[in-house]
Protein backbone atom coordinates (compact mmCIF):
# COMPACT_ATOMS: atom_id res chain seq x y z
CA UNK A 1 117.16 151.55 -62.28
CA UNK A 2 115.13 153.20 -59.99
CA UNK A 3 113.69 152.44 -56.80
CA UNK A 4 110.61 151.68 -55.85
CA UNK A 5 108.24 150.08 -53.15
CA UNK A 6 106.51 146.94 -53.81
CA UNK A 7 104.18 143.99 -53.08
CA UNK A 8 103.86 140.27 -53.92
CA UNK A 9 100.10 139.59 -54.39
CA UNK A 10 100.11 136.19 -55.23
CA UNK A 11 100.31 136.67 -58.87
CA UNK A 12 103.21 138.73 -59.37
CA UNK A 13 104.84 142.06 -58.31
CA UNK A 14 102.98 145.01 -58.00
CA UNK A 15 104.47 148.15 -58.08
CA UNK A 16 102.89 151.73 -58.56
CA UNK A 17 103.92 154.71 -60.85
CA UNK A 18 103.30 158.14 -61.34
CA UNK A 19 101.46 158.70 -64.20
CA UNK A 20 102.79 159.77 -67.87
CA UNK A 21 106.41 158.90 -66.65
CA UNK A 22 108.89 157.44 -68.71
CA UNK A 23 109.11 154.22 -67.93
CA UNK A 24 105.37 153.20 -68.16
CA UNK A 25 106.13 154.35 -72.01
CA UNK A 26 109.30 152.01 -71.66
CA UNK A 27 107.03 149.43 -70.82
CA UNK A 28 104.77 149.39 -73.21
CA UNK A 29 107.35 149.74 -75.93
CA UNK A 30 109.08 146.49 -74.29
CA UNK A 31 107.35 144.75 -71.25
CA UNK A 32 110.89 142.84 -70.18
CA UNK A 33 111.91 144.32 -67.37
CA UNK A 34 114.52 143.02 -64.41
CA UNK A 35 113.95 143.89 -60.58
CA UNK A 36 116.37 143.78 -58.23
CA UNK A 37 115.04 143.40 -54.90
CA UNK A 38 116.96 145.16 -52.11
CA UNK A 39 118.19 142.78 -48.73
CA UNK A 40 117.56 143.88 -45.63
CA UNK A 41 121.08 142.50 -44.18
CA UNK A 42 123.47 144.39 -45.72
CA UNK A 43 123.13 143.47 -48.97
CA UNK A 44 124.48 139.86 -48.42
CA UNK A 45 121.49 138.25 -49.87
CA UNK A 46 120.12 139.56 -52.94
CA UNK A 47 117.54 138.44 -55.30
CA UNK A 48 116.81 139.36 -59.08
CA UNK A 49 113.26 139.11 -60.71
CA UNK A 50 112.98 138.72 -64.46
CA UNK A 51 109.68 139.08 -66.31
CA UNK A 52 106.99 140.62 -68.29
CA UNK A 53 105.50 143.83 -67.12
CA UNK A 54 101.62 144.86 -67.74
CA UNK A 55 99.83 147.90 -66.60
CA UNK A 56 96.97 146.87 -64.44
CA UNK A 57 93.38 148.46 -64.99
CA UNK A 58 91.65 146.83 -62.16
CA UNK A 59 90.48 150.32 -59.58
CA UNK A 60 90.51 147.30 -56.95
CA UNK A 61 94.33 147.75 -57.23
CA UNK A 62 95.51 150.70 -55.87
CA UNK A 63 98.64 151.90 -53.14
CA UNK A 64 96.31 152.44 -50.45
CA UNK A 65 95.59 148.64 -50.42
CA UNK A 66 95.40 147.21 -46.73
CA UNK A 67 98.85 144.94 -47.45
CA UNK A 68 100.61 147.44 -49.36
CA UNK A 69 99.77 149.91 -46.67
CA UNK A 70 100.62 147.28 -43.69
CA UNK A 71 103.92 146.52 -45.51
CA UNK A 72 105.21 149.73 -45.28
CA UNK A 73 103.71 151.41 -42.49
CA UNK A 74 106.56 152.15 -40.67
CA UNK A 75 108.11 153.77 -43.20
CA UNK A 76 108.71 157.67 -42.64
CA UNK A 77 106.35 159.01 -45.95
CA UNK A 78 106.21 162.61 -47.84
CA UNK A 79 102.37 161.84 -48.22
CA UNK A 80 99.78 159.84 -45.72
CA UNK A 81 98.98 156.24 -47.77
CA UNK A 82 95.97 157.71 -49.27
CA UNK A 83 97.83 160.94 -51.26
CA UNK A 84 100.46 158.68 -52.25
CA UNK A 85 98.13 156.22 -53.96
CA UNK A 86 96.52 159.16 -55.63
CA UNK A 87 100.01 160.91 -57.12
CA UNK A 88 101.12 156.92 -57.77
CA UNK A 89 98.08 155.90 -59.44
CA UNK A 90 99.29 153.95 -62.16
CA UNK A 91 99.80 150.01 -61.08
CA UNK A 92 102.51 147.69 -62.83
CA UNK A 93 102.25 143.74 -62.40
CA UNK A 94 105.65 141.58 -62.43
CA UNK A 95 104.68 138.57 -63.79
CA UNK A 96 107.74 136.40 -63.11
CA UNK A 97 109.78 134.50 -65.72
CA UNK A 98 113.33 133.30 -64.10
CA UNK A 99 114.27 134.81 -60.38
CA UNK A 100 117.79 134.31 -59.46
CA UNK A 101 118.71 134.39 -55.75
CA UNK A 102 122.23 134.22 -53.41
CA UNK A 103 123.47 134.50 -50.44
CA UNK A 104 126.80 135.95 -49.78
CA UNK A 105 127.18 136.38 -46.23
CA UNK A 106 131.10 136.28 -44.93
CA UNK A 107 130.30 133.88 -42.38
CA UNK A 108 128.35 131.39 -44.44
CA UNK A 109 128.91 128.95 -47.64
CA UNK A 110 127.90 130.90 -50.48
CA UNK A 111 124.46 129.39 -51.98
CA UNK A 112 123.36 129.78 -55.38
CA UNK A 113 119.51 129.35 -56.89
CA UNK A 114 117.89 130.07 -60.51
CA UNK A 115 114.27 129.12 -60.66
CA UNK A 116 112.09 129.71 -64.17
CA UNK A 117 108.69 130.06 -64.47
């Protein structure tokens, strides 16, 4: 597992890889892939993607897209949004399959949710 930024466009998840790395040869040997989506409340509610990865060949579809740029703009970076799209050139799209989803929080009932695509 390794982290990674992302962005819901509507038809899946994109995320974007350096080229020639490992796992873009992972996924085109085997296209199942699982992401686990981090919480932003301590880890109390979590969510987990399942589905079929494809590299994307549109140039439309890049990291220095206006929403992938606006969603992490406060983000301290290594590289201004335009660099970083360069060295992460290659785009993935999540298309979803099952997502699985709970909340955990101490002070609330647990809650539970699988939803398949």
């Amino acid at each position: 597992m390794v982290p990674m930024w992302f962005l819901w466009d509507g038809l899946g998840v994109l995320l974007f890889s350096l080229p020639n790395t490992r796992k873009l040869r992972d996924i085109a040997g085997n296209p199942a892939v699982v992401l686990a989506l981090e919480a932003t409340d301590r880890g109390y509610d979590v969510v987990i993607i399942e589905g079929q990865a494809t590299l994307v060949d549109d140039p439309n579809v890049t990291g220095s897209m206006p929403a992938f740029v606006a969603k992490y703009v406060d983000v301290p970076r290594r590289w201004q949004p335009v660099e970083w799209a360069e060295k992460f050139s290659r785009a993935i799209r999540v298309a979803p399959t099952k997502l699985t989803a709970w909340k955990t929080n101490p002070s609330d009932t647990p809650q539970y949710t699988t939803i398949r695509f």
